[in-house]
PDB file of N, CA and C in Angstrom:
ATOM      1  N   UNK A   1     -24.842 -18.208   1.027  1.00  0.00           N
ATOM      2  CA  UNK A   1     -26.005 -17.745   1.737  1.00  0.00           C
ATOM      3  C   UNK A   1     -26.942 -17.061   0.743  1.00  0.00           C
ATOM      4  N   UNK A   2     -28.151 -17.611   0.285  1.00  0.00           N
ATOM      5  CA  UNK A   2     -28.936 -17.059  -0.353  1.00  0.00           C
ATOM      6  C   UNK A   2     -30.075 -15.861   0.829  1.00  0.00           C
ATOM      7  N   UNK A   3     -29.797 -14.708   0.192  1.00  0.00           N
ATOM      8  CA  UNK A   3     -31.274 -13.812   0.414  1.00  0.00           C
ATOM      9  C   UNK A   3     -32.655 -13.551  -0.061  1.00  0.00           C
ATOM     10  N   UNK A   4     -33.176 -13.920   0.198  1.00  0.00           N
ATOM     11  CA  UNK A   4     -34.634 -13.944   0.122  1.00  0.00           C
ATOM     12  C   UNK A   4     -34.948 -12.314   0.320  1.00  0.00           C
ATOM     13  N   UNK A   5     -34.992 -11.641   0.975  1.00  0.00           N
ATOM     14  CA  UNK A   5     -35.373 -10.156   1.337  1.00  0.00           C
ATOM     15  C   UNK A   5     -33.914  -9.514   0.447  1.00  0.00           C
ATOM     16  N   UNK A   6     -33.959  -8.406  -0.621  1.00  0.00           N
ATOM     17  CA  UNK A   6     -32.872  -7.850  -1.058  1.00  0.00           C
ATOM     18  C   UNK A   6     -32.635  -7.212  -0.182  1.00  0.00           C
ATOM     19  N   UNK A   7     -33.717  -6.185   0.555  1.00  0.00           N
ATOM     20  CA  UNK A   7     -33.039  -5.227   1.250  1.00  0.00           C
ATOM     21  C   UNK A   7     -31.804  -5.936   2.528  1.00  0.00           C
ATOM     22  N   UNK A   8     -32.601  -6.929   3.050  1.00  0.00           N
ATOM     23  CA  UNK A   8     -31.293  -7.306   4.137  1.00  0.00           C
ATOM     24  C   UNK A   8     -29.731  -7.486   2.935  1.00  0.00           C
ATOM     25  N   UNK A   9     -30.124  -7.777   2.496  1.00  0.00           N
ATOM     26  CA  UNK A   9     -28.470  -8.218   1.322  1.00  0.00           C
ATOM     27  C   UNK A   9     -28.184  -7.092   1.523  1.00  0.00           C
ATOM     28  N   UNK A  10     -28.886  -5.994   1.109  1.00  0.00           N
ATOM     29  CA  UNK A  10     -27.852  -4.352   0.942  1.00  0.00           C
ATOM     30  C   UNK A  10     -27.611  -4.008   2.102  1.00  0.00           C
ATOM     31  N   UNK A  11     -28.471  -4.648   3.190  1.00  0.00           N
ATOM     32  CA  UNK A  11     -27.926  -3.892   4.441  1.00  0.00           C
ATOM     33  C   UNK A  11     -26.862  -4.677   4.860  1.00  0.00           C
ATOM     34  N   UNK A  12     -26.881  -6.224   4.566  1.00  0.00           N
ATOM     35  CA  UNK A  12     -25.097  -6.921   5.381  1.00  0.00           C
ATOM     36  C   UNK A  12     -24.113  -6.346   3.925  1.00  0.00           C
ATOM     37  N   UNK A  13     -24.615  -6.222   2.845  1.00  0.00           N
ATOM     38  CA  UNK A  13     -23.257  -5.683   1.795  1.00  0.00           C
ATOM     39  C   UNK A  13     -22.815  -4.478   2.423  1.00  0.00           C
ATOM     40  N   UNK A  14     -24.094  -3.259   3.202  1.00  0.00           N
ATOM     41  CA  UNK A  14     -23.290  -2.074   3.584  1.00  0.00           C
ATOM     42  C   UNK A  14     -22.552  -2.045   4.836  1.00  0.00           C
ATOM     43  N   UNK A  15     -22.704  -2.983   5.598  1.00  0.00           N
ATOM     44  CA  UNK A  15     -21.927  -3.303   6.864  1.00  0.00           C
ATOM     45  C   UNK A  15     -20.412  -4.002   6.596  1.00  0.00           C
ATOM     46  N   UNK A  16     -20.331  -4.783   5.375  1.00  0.00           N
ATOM     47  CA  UNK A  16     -19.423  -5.312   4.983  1.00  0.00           C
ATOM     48  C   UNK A  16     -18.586  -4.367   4.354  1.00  0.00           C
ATOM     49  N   UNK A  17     -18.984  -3.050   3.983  1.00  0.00           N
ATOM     50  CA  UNK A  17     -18.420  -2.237   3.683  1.00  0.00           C
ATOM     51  C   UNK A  17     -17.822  -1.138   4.525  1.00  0.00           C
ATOM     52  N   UNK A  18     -18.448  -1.011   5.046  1.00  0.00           N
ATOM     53  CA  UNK A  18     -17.827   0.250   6.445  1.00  0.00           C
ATOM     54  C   UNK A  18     -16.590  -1.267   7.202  1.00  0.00           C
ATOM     55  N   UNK A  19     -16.916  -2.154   7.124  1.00  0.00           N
ATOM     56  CA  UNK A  19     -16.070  -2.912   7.856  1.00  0.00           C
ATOM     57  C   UNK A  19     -14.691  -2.924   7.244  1.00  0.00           C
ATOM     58  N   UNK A  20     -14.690  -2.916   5.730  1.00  0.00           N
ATOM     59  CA  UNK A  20     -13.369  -2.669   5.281  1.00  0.00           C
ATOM     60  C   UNK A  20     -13.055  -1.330   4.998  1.00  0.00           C
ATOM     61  N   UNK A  21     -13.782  -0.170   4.949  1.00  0.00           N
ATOM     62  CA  UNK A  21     -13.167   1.023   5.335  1.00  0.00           C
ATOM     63  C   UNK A  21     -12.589   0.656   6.469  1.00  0.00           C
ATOM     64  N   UNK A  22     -13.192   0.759   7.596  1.00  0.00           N
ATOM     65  CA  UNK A  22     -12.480   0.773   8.674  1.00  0.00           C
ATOM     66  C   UNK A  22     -11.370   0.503   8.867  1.00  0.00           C
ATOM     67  N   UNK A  23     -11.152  -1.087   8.280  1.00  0.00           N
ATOM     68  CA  UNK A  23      -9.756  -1.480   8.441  1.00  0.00           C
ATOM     69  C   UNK A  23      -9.038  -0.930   7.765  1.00  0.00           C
ATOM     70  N   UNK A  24      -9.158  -0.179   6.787  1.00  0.00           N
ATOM     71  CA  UNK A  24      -8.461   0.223   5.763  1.00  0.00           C
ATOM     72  C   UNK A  24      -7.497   1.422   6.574  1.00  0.00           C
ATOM     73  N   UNK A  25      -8.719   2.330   7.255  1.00  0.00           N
ATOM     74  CA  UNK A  25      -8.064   3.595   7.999  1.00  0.00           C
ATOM     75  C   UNK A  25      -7.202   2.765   9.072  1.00  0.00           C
ATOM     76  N   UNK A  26      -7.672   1.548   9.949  1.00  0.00           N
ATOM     77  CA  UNK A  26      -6.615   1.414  10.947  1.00  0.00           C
ATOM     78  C   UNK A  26      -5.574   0.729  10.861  1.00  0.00           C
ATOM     79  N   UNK A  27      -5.374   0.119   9.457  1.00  0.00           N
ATOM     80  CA  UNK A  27      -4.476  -0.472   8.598  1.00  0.00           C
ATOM     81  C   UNK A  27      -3.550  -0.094   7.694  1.00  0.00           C
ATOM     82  N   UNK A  28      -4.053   0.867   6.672  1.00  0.00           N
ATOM     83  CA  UNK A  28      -3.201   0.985   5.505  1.00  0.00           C
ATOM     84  C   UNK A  28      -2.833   2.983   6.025  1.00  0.00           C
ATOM     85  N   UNK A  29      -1.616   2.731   5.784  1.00  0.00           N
ATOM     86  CA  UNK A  29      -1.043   4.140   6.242  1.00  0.00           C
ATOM     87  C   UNK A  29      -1.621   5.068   4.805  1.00  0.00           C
ATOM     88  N   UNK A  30      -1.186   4.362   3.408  1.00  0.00           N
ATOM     89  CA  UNK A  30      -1.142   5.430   2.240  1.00  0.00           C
ATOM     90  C   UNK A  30      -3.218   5.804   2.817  1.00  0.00           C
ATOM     91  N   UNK A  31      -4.036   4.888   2.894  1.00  0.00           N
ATOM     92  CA  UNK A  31      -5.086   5.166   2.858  1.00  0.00           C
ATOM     93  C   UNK A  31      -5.779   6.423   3.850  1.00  0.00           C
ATOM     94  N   UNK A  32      -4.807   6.121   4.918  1.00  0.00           N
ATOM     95  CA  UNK A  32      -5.230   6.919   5.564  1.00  0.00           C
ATOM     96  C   UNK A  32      -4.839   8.432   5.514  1.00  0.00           C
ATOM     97  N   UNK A  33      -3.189   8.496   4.545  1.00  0.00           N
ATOM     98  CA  UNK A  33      -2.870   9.415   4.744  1.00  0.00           C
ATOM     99  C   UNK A  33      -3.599  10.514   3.003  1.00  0.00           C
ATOM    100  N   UNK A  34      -4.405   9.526   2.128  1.00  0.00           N
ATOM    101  CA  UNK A  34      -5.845   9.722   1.565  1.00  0.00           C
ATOM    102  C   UNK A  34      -7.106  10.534   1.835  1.00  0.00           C
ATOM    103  N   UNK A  35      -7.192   9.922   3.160  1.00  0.00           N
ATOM    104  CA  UNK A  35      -8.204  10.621   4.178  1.00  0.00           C
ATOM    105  C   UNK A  35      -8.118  12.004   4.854  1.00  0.00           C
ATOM    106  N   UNK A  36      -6.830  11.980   4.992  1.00  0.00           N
ATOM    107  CA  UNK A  36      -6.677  13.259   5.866  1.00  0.00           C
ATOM    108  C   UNK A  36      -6.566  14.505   4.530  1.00  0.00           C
ATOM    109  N   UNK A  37      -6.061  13.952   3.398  1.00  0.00           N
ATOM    110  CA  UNK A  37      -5.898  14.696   2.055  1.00  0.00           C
ATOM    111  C   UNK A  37      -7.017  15.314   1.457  1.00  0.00           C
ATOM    112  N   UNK A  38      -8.059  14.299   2.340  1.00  0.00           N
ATOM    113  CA  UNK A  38      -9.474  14.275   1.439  1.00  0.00           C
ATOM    114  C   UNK A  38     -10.540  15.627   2.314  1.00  0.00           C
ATOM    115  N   UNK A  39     -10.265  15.324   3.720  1.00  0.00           N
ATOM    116  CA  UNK A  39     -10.420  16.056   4.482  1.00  0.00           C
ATOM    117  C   UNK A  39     -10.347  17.543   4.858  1.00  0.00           C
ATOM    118  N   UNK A  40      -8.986  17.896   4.126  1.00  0.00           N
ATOM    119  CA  UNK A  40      -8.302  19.206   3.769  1.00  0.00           C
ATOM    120  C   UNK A  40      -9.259  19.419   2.741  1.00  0.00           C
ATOM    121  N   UNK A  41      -9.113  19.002   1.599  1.00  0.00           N
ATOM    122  CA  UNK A  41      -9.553  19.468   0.552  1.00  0.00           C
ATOM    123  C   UNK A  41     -11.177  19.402   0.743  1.00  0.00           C
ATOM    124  N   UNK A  42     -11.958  19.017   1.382  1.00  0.00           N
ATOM    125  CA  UNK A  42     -13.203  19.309   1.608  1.00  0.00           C
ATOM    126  C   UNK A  42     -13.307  20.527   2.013  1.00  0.00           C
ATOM    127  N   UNK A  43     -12.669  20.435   3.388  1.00  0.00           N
ATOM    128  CA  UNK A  43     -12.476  21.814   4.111  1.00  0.00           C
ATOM    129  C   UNK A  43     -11.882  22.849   3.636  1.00  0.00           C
ATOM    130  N   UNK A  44     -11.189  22.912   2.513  1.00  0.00           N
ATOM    131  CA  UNK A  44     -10.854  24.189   1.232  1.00  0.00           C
ATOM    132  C   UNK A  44     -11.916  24.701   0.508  1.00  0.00           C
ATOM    133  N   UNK A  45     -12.867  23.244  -0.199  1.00  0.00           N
ATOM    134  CA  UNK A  45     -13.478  23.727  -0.672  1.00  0.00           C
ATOM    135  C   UNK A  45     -15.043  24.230  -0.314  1.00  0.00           C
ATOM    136  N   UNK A  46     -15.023  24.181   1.080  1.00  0.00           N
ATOM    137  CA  UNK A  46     -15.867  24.871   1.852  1.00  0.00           C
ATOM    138  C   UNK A  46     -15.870  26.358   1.486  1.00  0.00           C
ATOM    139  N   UNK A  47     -14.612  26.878   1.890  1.00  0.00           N
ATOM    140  CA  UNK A  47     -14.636  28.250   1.483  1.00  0.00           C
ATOM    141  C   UNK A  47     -14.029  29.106   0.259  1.00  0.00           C
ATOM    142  N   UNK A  48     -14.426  28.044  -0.798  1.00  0.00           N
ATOM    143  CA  UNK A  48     -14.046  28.155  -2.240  1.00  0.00           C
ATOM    144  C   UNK A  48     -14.886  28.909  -2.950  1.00  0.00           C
ATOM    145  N   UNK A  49     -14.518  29.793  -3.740  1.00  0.00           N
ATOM    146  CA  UNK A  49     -16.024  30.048  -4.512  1.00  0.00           C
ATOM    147  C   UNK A  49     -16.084  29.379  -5.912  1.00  0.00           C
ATOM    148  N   UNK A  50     -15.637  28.296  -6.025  1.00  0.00           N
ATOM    149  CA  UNK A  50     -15.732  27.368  -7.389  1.00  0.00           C
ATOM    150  C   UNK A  50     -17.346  27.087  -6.977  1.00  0.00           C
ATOM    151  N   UNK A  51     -17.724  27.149  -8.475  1.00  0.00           N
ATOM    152  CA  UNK A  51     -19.425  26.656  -8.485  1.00  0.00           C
ATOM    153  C   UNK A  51     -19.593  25.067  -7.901  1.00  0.00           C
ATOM    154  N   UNK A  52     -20.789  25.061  -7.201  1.00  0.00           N
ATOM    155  CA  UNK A  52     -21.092  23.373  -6.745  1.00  0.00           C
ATOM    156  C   UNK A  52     -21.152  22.463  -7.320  1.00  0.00           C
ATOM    157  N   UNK A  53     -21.208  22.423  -8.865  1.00  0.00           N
ATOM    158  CA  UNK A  53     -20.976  21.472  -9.893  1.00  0.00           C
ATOM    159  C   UNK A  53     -18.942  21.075  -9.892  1.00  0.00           C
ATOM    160  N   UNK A  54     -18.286  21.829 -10.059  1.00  0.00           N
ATOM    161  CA  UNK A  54     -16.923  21.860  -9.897  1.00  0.00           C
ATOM    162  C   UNK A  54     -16.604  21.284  -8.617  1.00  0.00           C
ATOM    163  N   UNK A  55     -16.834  21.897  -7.191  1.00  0.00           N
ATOM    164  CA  UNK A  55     -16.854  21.051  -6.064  1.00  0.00           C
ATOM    165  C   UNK A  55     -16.938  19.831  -5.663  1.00  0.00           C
ATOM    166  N   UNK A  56     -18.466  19.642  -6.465  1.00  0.00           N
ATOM    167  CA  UNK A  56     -18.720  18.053  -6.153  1.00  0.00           C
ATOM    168  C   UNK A  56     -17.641  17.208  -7.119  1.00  0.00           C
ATOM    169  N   UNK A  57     -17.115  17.836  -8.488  1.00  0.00           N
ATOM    170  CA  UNK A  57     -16.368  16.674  -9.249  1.00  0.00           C
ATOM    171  C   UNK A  57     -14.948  16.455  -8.280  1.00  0.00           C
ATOM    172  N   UNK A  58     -14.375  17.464  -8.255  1.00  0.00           N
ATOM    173  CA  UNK A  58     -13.196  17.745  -7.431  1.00  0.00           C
ATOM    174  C   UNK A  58     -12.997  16.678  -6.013  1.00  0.00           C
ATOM    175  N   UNK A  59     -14.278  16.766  -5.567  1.00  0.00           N
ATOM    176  CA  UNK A  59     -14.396  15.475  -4.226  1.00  0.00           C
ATOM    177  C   UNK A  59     -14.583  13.863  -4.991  1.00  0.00           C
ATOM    178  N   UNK A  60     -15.586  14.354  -5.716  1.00  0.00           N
ATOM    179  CA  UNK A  60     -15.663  12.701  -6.560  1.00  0.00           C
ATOM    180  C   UNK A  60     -14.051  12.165  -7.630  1.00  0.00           C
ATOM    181  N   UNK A  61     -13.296  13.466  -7.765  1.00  0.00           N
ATOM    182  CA  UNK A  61     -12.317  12.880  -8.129  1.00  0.00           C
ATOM    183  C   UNK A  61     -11.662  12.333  -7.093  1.00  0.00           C
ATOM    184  N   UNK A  62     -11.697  12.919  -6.086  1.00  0.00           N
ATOM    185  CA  UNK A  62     -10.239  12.318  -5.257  1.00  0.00           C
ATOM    186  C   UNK A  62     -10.867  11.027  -4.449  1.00  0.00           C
ATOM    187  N   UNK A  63     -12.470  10.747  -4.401  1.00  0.00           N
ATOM    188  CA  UNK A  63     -12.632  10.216  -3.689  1.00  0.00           C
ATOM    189  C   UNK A  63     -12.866   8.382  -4.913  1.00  0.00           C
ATOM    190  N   UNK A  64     -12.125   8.673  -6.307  1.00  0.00           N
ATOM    191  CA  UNK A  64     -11.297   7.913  -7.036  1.00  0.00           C
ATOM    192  C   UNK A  64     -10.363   7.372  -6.682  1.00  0.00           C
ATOM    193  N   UNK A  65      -9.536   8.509  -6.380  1.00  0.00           N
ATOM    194  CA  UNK A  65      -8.035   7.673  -5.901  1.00  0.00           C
ATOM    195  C   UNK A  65      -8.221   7.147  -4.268  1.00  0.00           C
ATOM    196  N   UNK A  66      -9.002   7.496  -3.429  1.00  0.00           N
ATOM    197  CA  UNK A  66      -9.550   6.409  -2.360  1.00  0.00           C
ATOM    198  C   UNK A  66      -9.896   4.891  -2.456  1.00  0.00           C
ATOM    199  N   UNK A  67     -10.854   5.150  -3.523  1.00  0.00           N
ATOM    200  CA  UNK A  67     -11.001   3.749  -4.299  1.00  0.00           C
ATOM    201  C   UNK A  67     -10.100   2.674  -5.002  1.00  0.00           C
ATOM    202  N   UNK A  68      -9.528   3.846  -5.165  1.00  0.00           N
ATOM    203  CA  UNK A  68      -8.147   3.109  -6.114  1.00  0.00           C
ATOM    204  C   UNK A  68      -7.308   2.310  -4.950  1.00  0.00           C
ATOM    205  N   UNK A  69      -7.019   3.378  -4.064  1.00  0.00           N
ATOM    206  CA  UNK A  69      -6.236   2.779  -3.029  1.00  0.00           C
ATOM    207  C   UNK A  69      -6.860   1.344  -2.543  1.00  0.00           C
ATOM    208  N   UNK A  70      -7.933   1.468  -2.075  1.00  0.00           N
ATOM    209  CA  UNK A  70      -8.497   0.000  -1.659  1.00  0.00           C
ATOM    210  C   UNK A  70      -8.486  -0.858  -2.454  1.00  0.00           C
ATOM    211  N   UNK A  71      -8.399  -0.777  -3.603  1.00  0.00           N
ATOM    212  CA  UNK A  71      -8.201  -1.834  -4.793  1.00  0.00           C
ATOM    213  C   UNK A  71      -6.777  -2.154  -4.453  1.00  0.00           C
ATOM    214  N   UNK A  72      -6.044  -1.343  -4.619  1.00  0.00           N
ATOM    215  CA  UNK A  72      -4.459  -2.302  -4.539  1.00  0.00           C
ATOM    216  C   UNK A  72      -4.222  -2.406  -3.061  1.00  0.00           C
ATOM    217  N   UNK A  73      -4.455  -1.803  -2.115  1.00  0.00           N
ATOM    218  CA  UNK A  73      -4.499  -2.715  -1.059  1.00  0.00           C
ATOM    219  C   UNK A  73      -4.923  -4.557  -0.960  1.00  0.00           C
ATOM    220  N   UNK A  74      -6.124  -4.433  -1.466  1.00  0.00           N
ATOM    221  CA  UNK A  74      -6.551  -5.762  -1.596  1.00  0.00           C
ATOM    222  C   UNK A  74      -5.832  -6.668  -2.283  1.00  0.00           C
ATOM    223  N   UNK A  75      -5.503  -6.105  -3.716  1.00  0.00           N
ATOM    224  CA  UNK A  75      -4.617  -7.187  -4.457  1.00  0.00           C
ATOM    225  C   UNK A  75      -3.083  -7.337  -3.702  1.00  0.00           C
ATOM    226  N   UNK A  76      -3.037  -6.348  -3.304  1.00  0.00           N
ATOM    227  CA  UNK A  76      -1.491  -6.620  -2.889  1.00  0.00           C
ATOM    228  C   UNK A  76      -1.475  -7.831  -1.699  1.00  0.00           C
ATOM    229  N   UNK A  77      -2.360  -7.125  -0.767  1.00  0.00           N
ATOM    230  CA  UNK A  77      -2.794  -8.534   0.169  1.00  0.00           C
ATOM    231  C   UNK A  77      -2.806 -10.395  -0.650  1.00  0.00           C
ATOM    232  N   UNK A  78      -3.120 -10.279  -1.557  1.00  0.00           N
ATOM    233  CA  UNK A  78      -3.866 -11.298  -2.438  1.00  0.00           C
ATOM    234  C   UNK A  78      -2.287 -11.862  -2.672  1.00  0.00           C
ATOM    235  N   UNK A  79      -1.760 -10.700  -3.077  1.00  0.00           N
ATOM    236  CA  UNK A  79      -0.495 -11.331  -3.564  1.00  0.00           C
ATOM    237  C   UNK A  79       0.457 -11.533  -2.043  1.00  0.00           C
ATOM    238  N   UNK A  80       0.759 -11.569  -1.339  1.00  0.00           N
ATOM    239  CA  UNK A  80       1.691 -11.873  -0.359  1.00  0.00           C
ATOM    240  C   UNK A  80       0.589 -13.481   0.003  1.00  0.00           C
ATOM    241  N   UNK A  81      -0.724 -13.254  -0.104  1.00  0.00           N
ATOM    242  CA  UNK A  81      -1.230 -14.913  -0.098  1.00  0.00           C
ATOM    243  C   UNK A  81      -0.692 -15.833  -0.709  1.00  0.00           C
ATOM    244  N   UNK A  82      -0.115 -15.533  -2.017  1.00  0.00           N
ATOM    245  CA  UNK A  82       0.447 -16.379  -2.934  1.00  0.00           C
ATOM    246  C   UNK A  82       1.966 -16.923  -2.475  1.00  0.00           C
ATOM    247  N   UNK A  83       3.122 -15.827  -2.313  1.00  0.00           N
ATOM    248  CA  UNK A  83       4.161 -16.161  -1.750  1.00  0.00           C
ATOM    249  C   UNK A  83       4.774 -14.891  -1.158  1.00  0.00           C
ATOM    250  N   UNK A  84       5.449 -15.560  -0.180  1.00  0.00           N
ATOM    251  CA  UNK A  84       5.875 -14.712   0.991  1.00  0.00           C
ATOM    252  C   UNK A  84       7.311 -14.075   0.542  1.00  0.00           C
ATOM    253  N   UNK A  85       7.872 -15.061  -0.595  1.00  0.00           N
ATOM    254  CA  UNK A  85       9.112 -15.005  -0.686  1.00  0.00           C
ATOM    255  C   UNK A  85       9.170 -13.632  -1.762  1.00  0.00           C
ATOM    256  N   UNK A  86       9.918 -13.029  -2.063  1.00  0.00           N
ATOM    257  CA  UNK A  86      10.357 -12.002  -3.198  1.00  0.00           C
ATOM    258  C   UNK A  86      10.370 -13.021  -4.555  1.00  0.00           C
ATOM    259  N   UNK A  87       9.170 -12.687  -5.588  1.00  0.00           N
ATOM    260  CA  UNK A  87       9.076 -12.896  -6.409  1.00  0.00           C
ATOM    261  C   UNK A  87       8.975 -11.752  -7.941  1.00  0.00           C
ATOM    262  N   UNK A  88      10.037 -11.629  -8.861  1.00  0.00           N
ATOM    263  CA  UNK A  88       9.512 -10.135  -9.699  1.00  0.00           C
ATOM    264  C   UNK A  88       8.650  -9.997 -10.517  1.00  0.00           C
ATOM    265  N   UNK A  89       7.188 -11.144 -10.045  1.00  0.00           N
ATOM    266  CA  UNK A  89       6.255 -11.010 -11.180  1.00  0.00           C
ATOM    267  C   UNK A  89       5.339 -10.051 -10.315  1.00  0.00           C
ATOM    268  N   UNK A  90       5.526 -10.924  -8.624  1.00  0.00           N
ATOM    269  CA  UNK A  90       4.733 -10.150  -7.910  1.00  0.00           C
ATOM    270  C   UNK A  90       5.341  -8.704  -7.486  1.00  0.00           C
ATOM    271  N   UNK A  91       6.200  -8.306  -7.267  1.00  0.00           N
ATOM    272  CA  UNK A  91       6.764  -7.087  -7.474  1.00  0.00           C
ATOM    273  C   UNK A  91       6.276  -6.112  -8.666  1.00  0.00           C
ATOM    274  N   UNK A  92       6.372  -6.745  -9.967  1.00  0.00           N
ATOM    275  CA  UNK A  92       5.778  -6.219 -11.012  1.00  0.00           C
ATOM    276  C   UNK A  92       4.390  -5.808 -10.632  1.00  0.00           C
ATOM    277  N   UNK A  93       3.896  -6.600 -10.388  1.00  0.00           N
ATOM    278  CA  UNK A  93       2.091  -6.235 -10.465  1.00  0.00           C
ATOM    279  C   UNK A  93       1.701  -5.216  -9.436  1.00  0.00           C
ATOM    280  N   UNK A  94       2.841  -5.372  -8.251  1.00  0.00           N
ATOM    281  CA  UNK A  94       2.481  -4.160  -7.079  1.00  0.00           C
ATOM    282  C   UNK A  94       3.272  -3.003  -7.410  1.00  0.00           C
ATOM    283  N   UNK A  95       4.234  -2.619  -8.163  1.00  0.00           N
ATOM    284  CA  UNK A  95       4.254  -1.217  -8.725  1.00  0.00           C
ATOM    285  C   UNK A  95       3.257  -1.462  -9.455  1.00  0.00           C
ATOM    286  N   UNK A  96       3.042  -1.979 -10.670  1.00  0.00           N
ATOM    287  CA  UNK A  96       1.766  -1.476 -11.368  1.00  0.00           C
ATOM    288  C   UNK A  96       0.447  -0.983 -10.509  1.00  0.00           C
ATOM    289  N   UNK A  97       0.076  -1.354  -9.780  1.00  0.00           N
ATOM    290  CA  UNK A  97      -0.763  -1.264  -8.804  1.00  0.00           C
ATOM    291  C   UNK A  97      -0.754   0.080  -8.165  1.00  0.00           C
ATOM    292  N   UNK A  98       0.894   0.374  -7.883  1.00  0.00           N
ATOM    293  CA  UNK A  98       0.964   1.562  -7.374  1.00  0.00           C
ATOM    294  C   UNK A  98       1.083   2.558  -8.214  1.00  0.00           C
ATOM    295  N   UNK A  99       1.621   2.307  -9.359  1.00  0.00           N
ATOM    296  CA  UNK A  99       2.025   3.378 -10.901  1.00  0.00           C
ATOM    297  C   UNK A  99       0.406   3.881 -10.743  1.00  0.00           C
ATOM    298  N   UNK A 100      -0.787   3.296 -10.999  1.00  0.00           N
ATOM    299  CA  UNK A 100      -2.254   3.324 -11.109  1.00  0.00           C
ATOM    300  C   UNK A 100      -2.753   4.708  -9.832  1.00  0.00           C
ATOM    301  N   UNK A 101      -2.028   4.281  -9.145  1.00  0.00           N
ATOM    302  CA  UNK A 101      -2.503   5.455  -8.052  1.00  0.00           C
ATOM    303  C   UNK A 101      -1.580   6.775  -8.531  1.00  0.00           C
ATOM    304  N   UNK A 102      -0.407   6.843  -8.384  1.00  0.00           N
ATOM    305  CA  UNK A 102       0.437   7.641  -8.805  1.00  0.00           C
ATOM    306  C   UNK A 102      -0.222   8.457 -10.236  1.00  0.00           C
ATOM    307  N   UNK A 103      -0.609   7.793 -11.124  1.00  0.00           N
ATOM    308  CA  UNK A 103      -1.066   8.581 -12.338  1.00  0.00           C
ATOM    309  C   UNK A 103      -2.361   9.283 -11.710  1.00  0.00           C
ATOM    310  N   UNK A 104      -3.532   8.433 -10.936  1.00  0.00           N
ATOM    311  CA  UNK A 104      -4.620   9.211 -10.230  1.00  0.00           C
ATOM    312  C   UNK A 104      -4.388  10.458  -9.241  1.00  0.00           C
ATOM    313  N   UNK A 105      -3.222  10.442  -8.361  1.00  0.00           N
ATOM    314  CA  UNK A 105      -2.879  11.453  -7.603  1.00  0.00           C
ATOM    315  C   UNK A 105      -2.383  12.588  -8.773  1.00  0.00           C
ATOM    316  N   UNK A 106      -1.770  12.314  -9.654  1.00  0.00           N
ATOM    317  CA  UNK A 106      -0.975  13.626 -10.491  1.00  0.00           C
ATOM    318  C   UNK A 106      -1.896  14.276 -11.612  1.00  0.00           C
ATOM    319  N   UNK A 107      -3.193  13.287 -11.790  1.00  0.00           N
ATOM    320  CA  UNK A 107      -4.136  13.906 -12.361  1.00  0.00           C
ATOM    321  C   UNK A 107      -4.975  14.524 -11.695  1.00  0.00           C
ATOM    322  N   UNK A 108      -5.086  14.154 -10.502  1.00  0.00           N
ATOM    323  CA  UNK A 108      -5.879  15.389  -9.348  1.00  0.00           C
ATOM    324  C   UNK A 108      -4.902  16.771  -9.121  1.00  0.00           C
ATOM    325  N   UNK A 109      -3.928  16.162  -8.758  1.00  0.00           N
ATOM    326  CA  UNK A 109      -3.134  17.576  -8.650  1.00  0.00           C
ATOM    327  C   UNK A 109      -3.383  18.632  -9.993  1.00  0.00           C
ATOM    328  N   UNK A 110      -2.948  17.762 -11.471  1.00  0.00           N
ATOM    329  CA  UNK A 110      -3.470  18.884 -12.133  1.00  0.00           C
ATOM    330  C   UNK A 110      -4.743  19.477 -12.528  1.00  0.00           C
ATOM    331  N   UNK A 111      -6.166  18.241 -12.614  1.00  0.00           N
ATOM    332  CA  UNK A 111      -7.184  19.046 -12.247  1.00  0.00           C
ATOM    333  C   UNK A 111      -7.379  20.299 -11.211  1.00  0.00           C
ATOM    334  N   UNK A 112      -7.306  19.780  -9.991  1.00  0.00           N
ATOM    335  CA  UNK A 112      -7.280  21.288  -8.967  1.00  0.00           C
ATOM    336  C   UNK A 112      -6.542  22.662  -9.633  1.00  0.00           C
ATOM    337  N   UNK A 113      -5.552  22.037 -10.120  1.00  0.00           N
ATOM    338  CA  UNK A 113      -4.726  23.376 -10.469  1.00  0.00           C
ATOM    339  C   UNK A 113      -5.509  24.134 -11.907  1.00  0.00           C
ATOM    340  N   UNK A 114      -6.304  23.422 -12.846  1.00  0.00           N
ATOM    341  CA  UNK A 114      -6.701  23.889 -13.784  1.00  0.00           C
ATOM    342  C   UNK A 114      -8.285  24.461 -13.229  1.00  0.00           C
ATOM    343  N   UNK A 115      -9.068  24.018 -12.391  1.00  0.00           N
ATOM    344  CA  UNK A 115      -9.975  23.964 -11.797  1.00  0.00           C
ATOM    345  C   UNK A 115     -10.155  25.395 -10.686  1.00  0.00           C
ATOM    346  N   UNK A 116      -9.066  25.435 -10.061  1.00  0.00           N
ATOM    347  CA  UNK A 116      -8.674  26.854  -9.339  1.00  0.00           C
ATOM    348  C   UNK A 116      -8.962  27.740 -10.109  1.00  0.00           C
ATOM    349  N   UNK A 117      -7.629  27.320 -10.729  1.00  0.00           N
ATOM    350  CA  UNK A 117      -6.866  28.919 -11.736  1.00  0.00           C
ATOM    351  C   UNK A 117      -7.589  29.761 -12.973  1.00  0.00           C
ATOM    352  N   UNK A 118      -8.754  28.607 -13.521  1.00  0.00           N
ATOM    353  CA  UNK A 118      -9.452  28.612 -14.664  1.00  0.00           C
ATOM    354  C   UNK A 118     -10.981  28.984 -14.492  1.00  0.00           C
TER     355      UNK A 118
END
């Protein structure tokens, strides 16, 4: 489908986007349980007195590992397209997938903690 008008393109790309949030929250448990993480920590740093430069990184970090999450959601999907059966290449690539989040969650944890305390 070619667009002629950009703006309509950005407006069906941003509909195409809330459409896979969506599913994401009524679908993927880790994602959602992301959201509610993300949620808290907004609402902490409501009544934080870290400067608003620190705040905003602190949300833009975590709202990384959100991103992240939807990335291996997708591939992982991608991969059960391929085969249904237990394969350990595809196993391989979905811990890696998940190792990727795991290093993003433990680097938020220790940002906040240096970010607090400091």
């Amino acid at each position: 489908m070619i667009y002629r008008n950009p703006f309509k393109r950005l407006y069906n790309a941003s509909l195409y986007s809330v459409d896979g949030l969506i599913h994401a929250v009524r679908n993927e448990q880790a994602f959602r349980y992301e959201a509610v993480v993300f949620i808290v920590l907004c609402t902490a740093l409501t009544i934080s007195p870290l400067a608003v430069m620190r705040r905003l990184f602190l949300v833009g970090m975590w709202l990384l590992v959100m991103a992240l999450e939807l990335v291996n959601s997708s591939v992982e999907r991608a991969f059960d397209l391929i085969d249904e059966n237990f394969r350990p290449e595809i196993k391989a690539g979905k811990d890696m997938l998940s190792a990727s989040i795991f290093i993003m969650v433990c680097f938020n944890v220790f940002l906040w903690a240096v970010m607090i305390l400091l």
